[in-house]
C-alpha atoms as a PDB file:
ATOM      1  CA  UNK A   1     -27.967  -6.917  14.708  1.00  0.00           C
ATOM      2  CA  UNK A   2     -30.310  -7.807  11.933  1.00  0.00           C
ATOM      3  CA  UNK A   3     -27.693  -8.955   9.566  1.00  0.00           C
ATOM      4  CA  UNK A   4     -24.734 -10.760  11.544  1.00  0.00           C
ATOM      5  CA  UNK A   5     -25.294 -13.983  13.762  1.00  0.00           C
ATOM      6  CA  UNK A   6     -24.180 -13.605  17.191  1.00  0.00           C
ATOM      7  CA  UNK A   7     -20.965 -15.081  16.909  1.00  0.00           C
ATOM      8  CA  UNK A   8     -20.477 -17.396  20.768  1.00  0.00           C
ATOM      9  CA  UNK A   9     -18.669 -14.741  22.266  1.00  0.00           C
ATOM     10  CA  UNK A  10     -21.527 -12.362  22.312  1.00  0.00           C
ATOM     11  CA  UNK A  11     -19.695  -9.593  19.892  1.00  0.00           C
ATOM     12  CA  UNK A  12     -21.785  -9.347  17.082  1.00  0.00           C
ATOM     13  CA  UNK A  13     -18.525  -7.565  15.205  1.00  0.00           C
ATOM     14  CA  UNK A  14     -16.660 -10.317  16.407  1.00  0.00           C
ATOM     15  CA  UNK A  15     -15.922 -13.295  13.446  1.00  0.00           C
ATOM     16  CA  UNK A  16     -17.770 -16.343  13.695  1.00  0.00           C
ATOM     17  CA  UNK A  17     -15.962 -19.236  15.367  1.00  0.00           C
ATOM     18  CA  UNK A  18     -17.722 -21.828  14.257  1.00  0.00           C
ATOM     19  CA  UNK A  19     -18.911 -23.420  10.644  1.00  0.00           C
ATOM     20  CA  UNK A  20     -22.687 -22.908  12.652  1.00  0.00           C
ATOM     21  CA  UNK A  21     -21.972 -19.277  13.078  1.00  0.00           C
ATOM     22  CA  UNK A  22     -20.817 -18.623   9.809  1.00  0.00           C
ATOM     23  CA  UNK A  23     -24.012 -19.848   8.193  1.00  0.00           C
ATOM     24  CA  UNK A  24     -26.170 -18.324  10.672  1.00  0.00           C
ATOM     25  CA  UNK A  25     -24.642 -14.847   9.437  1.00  0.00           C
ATOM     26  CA  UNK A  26     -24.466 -15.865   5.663  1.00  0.00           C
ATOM     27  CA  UNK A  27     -28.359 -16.704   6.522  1.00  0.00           C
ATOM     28  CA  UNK A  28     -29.292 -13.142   7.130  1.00  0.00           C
ATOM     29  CA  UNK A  29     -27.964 -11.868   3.957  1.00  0.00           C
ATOM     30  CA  UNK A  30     -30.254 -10.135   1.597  1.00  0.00           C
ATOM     31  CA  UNK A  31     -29.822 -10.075  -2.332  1.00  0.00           C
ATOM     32  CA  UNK A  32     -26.810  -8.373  -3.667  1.00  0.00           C
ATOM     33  CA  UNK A  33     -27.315  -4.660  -3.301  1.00  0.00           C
ATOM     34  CA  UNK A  34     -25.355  -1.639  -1.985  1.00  0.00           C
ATOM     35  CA  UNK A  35     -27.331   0.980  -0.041  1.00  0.00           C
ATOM     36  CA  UNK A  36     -24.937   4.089  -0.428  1.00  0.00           C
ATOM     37  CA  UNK A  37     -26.169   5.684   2.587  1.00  0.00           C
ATOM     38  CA  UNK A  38     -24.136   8.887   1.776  1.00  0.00           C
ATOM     39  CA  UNK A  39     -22.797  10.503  -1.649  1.00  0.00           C
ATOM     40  CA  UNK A  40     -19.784   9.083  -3.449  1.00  0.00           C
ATOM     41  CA  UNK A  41     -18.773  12.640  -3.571  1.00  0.00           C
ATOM     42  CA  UNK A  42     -18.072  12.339   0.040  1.00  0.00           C
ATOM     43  CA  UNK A  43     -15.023   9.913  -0.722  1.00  0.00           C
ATOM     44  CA  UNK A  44     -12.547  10.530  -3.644  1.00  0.00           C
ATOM     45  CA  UNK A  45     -11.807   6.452  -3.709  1.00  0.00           C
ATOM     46  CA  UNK A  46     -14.979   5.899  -4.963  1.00  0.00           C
ATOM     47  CA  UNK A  47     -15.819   9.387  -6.502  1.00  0.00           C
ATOM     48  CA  UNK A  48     -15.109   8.033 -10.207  1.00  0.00           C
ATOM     49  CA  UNK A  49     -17.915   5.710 -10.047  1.00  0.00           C
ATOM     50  CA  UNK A  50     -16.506   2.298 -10.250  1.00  0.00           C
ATOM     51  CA  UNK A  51     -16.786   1.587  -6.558  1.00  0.00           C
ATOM     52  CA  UNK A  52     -19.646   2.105  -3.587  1.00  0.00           C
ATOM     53  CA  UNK A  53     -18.988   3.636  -0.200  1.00  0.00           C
ATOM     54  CA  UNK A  54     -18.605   0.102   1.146  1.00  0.00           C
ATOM     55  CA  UNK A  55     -15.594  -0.113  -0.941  1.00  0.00           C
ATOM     56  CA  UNK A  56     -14.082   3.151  -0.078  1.00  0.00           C
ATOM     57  CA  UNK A  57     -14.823   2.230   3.690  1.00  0.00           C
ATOM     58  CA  UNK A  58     -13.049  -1.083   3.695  1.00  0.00           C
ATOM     59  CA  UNK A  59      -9.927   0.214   2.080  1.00  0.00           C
ATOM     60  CA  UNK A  60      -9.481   3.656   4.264  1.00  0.00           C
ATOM     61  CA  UNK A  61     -10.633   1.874   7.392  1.00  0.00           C
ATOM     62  CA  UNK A  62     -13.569   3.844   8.005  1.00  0.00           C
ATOM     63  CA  UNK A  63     -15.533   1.049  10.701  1.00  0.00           C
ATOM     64  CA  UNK A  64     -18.464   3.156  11.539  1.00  0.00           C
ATOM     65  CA  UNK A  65     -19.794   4.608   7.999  1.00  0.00           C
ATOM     66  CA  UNK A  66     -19.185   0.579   7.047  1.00  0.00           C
ATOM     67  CA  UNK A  67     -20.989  -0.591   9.764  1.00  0.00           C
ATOM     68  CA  UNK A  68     -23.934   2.031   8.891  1.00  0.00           C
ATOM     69  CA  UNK A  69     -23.859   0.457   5.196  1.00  0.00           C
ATOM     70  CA  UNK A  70     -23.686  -3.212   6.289  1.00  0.00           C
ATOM     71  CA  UNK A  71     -26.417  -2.348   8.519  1.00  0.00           C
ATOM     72  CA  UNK A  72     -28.095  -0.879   5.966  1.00  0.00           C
ATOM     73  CA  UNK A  73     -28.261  -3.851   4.139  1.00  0.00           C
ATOM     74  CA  UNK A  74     -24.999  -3.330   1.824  1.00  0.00           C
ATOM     75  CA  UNK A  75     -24.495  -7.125   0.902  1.00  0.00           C
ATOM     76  CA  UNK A  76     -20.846  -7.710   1.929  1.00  0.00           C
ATOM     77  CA  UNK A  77     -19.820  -9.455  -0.678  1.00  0.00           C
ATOM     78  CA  UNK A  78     -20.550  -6.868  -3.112  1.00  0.00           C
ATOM     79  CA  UNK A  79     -17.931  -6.493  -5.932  1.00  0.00           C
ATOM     80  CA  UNK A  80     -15.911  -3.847  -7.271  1.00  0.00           C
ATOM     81  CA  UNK A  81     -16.131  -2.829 -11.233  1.00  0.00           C
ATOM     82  CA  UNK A  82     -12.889  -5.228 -10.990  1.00  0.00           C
ATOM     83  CA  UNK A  83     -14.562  -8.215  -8.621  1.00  0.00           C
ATOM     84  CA  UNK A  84     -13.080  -6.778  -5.656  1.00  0.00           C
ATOM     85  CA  UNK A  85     -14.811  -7.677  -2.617  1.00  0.00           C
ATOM     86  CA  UNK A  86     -14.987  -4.883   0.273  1.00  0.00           C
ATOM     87  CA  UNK A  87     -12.982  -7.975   2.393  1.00  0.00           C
ATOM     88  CA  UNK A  88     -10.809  -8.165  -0.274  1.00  0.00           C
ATOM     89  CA  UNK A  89      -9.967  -4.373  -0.068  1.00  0.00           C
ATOM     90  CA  UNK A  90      -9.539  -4.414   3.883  1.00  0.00           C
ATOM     91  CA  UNK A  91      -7.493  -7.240   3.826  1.00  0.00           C
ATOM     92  CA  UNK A  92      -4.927  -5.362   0.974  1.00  0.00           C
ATOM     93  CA  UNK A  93      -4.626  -2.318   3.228  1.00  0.00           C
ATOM     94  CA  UNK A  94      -4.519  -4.345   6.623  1.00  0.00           C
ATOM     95  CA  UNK A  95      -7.668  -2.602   8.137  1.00  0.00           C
ATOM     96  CA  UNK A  96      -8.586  -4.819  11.117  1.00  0.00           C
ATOM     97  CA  UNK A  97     -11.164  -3.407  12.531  1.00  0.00           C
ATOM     98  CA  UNK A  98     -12.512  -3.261   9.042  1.00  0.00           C
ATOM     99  CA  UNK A  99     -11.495  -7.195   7.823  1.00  0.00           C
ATOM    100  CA  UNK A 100     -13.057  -8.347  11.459  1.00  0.00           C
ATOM    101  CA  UNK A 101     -16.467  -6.156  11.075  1.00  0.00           C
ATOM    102  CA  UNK A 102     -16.397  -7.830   7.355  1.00  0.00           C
ATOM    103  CA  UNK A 103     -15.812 -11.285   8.382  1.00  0.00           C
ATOM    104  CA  UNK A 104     -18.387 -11.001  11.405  1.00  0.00           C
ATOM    105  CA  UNK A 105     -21.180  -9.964   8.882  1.00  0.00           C
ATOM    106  CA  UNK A 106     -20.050 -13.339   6.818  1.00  0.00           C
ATOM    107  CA  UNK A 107     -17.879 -11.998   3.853  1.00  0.00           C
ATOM    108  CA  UNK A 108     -16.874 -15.356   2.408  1.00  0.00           C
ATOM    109  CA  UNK A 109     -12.775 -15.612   2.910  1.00  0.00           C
ATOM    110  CA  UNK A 110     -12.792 -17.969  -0.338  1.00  0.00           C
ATOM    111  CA  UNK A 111     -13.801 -15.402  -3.031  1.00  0.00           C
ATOM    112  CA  UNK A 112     -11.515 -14.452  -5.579  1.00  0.00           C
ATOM    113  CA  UNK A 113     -11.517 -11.657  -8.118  1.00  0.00           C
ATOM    114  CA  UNK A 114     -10.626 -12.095 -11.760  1.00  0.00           C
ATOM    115  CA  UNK A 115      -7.112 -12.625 -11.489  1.00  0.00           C
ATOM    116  CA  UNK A 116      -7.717 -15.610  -8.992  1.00  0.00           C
ATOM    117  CA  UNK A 117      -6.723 -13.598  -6.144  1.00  0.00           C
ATOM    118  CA  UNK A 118      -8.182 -13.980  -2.576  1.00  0.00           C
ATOM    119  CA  UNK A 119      -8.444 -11.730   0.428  1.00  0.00           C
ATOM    120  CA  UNK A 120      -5.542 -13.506   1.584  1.00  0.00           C
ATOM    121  CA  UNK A 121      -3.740 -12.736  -1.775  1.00  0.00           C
ATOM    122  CA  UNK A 122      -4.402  -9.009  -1.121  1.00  0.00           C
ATOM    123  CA  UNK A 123      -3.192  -9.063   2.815  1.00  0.00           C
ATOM    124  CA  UNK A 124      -1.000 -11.956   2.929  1.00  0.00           C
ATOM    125  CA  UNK A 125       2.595 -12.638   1.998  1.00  0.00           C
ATOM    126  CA  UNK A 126       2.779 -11.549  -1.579  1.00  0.00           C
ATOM    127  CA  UNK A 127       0.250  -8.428  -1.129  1.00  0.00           C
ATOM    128  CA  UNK A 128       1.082  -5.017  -2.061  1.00  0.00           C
ATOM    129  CA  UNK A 129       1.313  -3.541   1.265  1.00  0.00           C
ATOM    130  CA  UNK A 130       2.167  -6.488   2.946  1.00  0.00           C
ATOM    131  CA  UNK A 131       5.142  -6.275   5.720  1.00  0.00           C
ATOM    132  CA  UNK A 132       6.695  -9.381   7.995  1.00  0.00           C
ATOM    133  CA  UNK A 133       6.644  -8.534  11.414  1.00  0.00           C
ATOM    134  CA  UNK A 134       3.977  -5.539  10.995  1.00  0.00           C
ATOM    135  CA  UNK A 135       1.465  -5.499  14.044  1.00  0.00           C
ATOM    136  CA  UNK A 136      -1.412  -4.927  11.063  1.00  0.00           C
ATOM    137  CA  UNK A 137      -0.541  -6.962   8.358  1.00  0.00           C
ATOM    138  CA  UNK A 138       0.202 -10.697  10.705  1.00  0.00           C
ATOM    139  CA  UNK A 139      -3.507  -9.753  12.183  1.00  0.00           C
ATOM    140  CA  UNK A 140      -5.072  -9.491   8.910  1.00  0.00           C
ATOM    141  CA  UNK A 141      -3.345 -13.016   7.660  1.00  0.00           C
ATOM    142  CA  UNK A 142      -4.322 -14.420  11.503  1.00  0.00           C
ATOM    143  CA  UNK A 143      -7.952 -13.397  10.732  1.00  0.00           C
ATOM    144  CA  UNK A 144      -8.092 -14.327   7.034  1.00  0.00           C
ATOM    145  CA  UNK A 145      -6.754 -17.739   8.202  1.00  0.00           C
ATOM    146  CA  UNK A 146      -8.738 -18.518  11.214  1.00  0.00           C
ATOM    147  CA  UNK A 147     -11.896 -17.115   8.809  1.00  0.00           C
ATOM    148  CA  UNK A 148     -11.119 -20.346   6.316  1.00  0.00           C
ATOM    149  CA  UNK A 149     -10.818 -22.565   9.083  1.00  0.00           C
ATOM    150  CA  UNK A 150     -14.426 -21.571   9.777  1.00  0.00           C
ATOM    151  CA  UNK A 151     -15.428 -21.355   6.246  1.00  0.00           C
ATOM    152  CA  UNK A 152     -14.638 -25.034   5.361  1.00  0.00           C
ATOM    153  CA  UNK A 153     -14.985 -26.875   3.258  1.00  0.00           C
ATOM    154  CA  UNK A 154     -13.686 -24.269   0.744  1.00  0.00           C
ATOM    155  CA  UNK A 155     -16.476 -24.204  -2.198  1.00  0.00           C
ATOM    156  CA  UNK A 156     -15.687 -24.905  -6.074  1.00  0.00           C
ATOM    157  CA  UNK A 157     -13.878 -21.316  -6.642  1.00  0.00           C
ATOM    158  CA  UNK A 158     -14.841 -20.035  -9.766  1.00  0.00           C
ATOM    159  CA  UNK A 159     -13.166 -16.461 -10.896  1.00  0.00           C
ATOM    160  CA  UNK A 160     -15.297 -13.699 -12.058  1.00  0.00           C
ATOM    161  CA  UNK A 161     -15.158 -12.463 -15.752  1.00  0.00           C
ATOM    162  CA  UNK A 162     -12.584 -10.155 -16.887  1.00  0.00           C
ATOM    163  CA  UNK A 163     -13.813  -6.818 -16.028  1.00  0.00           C
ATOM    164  CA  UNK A 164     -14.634  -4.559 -19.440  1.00  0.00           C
ATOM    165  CA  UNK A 165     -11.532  -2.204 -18.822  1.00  0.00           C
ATOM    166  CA  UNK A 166     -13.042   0.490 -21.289  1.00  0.00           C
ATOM    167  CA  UNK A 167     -14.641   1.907 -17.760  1.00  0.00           C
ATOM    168  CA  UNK A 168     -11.398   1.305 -16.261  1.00  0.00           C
END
Protein backbone atom coordinates (compact mmCIF):
# COMPACT_ATOMS: atom_id res chain seq x y z
CA UNK A 1 0.00 0.00 0.00
CA UNK A 2 1.02 3.58 -0.30
CA UNK A 3 1.19 4.25 3.34
CA UNK A 4 2.52 1.02 5.28
CA UNK A 5 6.06 -0.60 4.58
CA UNK A 6 5.90 -4.11 3.68
CA UNK A 7 6.54 -5.54 6.86
CA UNK A 8 9.19 -9.09 5.96
CA UNK A 9 6.42 -11.30 5.98
CA UNK A 10 4.80 -9.86 2.97
CA UNK A 11 1.37 -8.73 4.94
CA UNK A 12 1.23 -5.24 4.56
CA UNK A 13 -1.50 -5.32 7.70
CA UNK A 14 0.89 -7.32 9.37
CA UNK A 15 3.18 -5.18 12.26
CA UNK A 16 6.58 -4.45 11.44
CA UNK A 17 9.17 -6.82 12.87
CA UNK A 18 11.92 -4.97 12.68
CA UNK A 19 13.24 -1.26 13.93
CA UNK A 20 13.89 -1.02 9.68
CA UNK A 21 10.29 -1.75 9.08
CA UNK A 22 8.94 0.45 11.49
CA UNK A 23 10.64 3.49 10.00
CA UNK A 24 10.01 2.49 6.57
CA UNK A 25 6.14 2.76 7.51
CA UNK A 26 6.56 5.89 9.81
CA UNK A 27 8.39 7.18 6.41
CA UNK A 28 5.26 7.15 4.37
CA UNK A 29 3.29 9.18 6.71
CA UNK A 30 1.83 12.39 5.54
CA UNK A 31 1.13 15.52 7.84
CA UNK A 32 -1.39 15.11 10.53
CA UNK A 33 -4.80 15.07 8.93
CA UNK A 34 -7.98 12.93 9.07
CA UNK A 35 -9.78 12.30 5.77
CA UNK A 36 -13.38 11.40 7.10
CA UNK A 37 -14.22 9.47 4.14
CA UNK A 38 -17.88 9.12 5.36
CA UNK A 39 -20.22 11.35 7.74
CA UNK A 40 -19.80 11.33 11.50
CA UNK A 41 -23.48 10.92 11.44
CA UNK A 42 -22.85 7.47 10.29
CA UNK A 43 -21.33 6.53 13.83
CA UNK A 44 -22.90 7.75 17.17
CA UNK A 45 -19.15 7.41 18.91
CA UNK A 46 -18.05 10.12 17.07
CA UNK A 47 -21.43 11.88 16.21
CA UNK A 48 -20.80 14.68 19.01
CA UNK A 49 -17.89 15.99 17.25
CA UNK A 50 -14.96 15.43 19.43
CA UNK A 51 -13.70 12.41 17.54
CA UNK A 52 -13.13 11.36 13.56
CA UNK A 53 -14.29 8.12 12.00
CA UNK A 54 -10.79 6.76 12.59
CA UNK A 55 -11.57 6.99 16.17
CA UNK A 56 -14.94 5.47 16.11
CA UNK A 57 -13.37 2.63 13.86
CA UNK A 58 -10.59 1.70 16.21
CA UNK A 59 -12.78 1.47 19.24
CA UNK A 60 -15.90 -0.62 17.59
CA UNK A 61 -13.49 -2.71 15.56
CA UNK A 62 -14.62 -1.70 12.30
CA UNK A 63 -11.10 -3.00 10.09
CA UNK A 64 -12.34 -2.19 6.69
CA UNK A 65 -13.91 1.53 6.98
CA UNK A 66 -10.31 2.02 9.04
CA UNK A 67 -8.39 0.63 6.51
CA UNK A 68 -10.35 2.91 3.82
CA UNK A 69 -9.36 6.02 6.15
CA UNK A 70 -5.72 4.99 6.73
CA UNK A 71 -5.61 4.50 3.14
CA UNK A 72 -6.99 7.56 2.64
CA UNK A 73 -4.34 9.20 4.22
CA UNK A 74 -5.91 9.49 7.92
CA UNK A 75 -2.50 10.01 9.82
CA UNK A 76 -2.64 7.23 12.46
CA UNK A 77 -1.56 8.93 15.08
CA UNK A 78 -4.21 11.39 15.00
CA UNK A 79 -5.57 12.45 18.46
CA UNK A 80 -8.77 12.55 20.08
CA UNK A 81 -10.24 16.06 21.61
CA UNK A 82 -8.65 14.16 24.80
CA UNK A 83 -5.06 13.00 23.05
CA UNK A 84 -6.38 9.70 22.40
CA UNK A 85 -4.70 7.99 19.69
CA UNK A 86 -6.95 5.62 17.35
CA UNK A 87 -4.15 2.76 18.78
CA UNK A 88 -4.83 3.91 21.95
CA UNK A 89 -8.65 3.31 21.52
CA UNK A 90 -8.17 -0.29 19.91
CA UNK A 91 -5.93 -1.31 22.38
CA UNK A 92 -8.72 -0.20 25.41
CA UNK A 93 -11.41 -2.27 23.71
CA UNK A 94 -9.02 -5.23 22.65
CA UNK A 95 -9.76 -4.89 18.83
CA UNK A 96 -7.00 -6.97 17.18
CA UNK A 97 -7.57 -6.84 13.97
CA UNK A 98 -7.88 -3.16 14.57
CA UNK A 99 -4.49 -2.65 17.08
CA UNK A 100 -2.52 -4.96 14.28
CA UNK A 101 -3.90 -2.85 11.08
CA UNK A 102 -2.81 0.29 13.45
CA UNK A 103 0.52 -0.90 14.34
CA UNK A 104 1.26 -2.15 10.64
CA UNK A 105 0.56 1.45 9.32
CA UNK A 106 3.27 2.62 12.19
CA UNK A 107 1.06 4.04 15.10
CA UNK A 108 3.87 4.74 17.55
CA UNK A 109 3.23 2.19 20.74
CA UNK A 110 5.06 4.97 22.99
CA UNK A 111 2.45 7.80 22.81
CA UNK A 112 0.66 8.80 25.71
CA UNK A 113 -2.38 10.98 26.23
CA UNK A 114 -2.67 13.63 28.90
CA UNK A 115 -2.93 11.58 31.80
CA UNK A 116 0.42 9.75 30.86
CA UNK A 117 -1.35 6.80 29.71
CA UNK A 118 -0.16 4.50 26.83
CA UNK A 119 -1.85 2.08 24.51
CA UNK A 120 -0.65 -0.42 26.79
CA UNK A 121 -2.27 1.52 29.75
CA UNK A 122 -5.62 1.31 27.87
CA UNK A 123 -5.31 -2.68 26.92
CA UNK A 124 -3.01 -3.92 29.44
CA UNK A 125 -3.32 -4.99 33.05
CA UNK A 126 -4.90 -2.02 34.70
CA UNK A 127 -7.26 -1.09 31.55
CA UNK A 128 -10.86 -0.71 31.78
CA UNK A 129 -11.88 -3.67 29.91
CA UNK A 130 -9.01 -5.56 30.57
CA UNK A 131 -9.52 -9.48 31.57
CA UNK A 132 -6.58 -12.23 32.55
CA UNK A 133 -6.92 -15.13 30.57
CA UNK A 134 -9.24 -13.38 27.78
CA UNK A 135 -8.28 -14.69 24.18
CA UNK A 136 -8.57 -10.64 23.15
CA UNK A 137 -7.18 -8.79 25.76
CA UNK A 138 -3.44 -11.19 26.21
CA UNK A 139 -3.28 -10.53 22.16
CA UNK A 140 -3.62 -6.92 22.44
CA UNK A 141 -0.80 -6.75 25.43
CA UNK A 142 1.31 -9.54 23.09
CA UNK A 143 1.06 -6.99 20.21
CA UNK A 144 1.48 -3.76 22.19
CA UNK A 145 4.61 -5.46 23.63
CA UNK A 146 6.24 -7.01 20.70
CA UNK A 147 5.29 -3.31 18.93
CA UNK A 148 7.88 -1.60 21.68
CA UNK A 149 10.32 -4.12 21.14
CA UNK A 150 10.30 -2.84 17.56
CA UNK A 151 9.84 0.70 18.44
CA UNK A 152 13.07 1.03 20.52
CA UNK A 153 14.64 3.01 21.79
CA UNK A 154 11.48 4.49 23.41
CA UNK A 155 11.66 8.45 22.57
CA UNK A 156 11.62 11.36 25.34
CA UNK A 157 7.67 10.91 26.15
CA UNK A 158 6.23 14.09 26.57
CA UNK A 159 2.24 14.20 27.55
CA UNK A 160 -0.08 16.30 25.64
CA UNK A 161 -1.81 19.39 27.26
CA UNK A 162 -4.79 19.03 29.33
CA UNK A 163 -7.60 18.95 26.99
CA UNK A 164 -10.05 22.30 27.41
CA UNK A 165 -12.95 20.17 29.02
CA UNK A 166 -15.54 23.07 28.28
CA UNK A 167 -16.05 20.88 24.82
CA UNK A 168 -16.01 17.92 26.90
Amino acid sequence: TRFAAMPSSGDPDQPPKTRAEYDAARSRLGRMWCANLRSCDDDDSVANGHSQIIHGDAMNGNIESLRQELNAGTHVDFRTHMTETPLMLAANYHRVACVRLLLARGANVWLVDYRGKSALGYGGPGGSYYKEGDPASEETVRLLKEAMLVQQPPPAVTRPEKPDCRIC
